[in-house]
Protein backbone atom coordinates (compact mmCIF):
# COMPACT_ATOMS: atom_id res chain seq x y z
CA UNK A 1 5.42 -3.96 -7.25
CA UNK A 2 7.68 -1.68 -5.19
CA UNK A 3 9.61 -0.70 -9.08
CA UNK A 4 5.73 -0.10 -10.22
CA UNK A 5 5.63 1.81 -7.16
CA UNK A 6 8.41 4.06 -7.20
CA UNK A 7 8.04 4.44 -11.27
CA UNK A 8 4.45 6.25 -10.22
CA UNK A 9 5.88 8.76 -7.46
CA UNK A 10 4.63 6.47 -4.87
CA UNK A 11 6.95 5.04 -1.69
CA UNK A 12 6.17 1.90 -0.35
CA UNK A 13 6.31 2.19 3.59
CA UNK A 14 6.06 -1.43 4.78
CA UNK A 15 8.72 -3.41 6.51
CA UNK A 16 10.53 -6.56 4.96
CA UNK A 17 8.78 -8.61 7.25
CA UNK A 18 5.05 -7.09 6.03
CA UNK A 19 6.16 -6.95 2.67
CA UNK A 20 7.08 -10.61 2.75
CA UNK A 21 3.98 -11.71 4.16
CA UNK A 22 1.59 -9.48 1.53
CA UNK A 23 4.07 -11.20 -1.46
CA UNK A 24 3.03 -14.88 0.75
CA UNK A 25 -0.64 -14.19 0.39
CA UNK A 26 -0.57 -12.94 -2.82
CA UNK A 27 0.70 -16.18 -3.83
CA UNK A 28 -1.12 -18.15 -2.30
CA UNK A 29 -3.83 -16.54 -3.31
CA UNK A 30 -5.46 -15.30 0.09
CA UNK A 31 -6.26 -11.84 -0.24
CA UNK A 32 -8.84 -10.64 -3.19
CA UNK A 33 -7.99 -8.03 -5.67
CA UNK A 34 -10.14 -5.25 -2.94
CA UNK A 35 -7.42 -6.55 -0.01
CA UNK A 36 -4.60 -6.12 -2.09
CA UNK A 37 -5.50 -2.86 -3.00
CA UNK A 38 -6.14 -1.87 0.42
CA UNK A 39 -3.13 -3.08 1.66
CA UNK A 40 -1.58 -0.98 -1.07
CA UNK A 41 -3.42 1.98 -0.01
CA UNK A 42 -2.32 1.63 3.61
CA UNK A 43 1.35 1.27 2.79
CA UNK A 44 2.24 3.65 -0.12
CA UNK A 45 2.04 7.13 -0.59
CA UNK A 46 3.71 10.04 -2.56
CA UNK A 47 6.64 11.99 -1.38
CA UNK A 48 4.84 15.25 -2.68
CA UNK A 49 2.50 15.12 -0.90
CA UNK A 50 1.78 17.40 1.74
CA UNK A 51 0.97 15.96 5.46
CA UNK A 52 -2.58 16.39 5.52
CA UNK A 53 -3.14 14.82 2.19
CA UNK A 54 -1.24 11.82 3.58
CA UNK A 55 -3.80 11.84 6.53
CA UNK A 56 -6.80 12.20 4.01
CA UNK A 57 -4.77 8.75 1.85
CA UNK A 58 -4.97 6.68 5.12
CA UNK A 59 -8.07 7.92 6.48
CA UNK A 60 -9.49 6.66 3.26
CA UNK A 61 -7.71 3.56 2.88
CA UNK A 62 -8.87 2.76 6.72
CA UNK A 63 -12.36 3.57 5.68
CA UNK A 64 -12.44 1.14 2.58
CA UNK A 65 -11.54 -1.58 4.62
């Protein structure tokens, strides 16, 4: 996911240890498709982007919780 990731302009800012568990519940199927993307959303973001329009990514990831 992270190559997906970084192919798309997007970083992945998790650490190993959070990355390892989202790969864990992926497999074991634990978190729907809606969780995984909003653990996505919470943890990636593009380089380009300006600091506010980080803000507005995570404000809306928070709210689509």
């Amino acid at each position: 996911m992270e190559w997906f990731l970084l192919r798309n302009g997007f970083e992945l800012h998790a650490s190993n240890d959070e990355m390892v568990a989202f790969a864990l519940a992926v497999a074991l199927n634990d978190l729907s498709r809606e969780d995984s993307e909003g653990w996505v959303r919470r943890h990636a973001s593009r380089e380009s982007w300006s600091p506010a329009r980080h803000e507005r990514w995570r404000r809306e990831a928070r709210a689509s919780r």
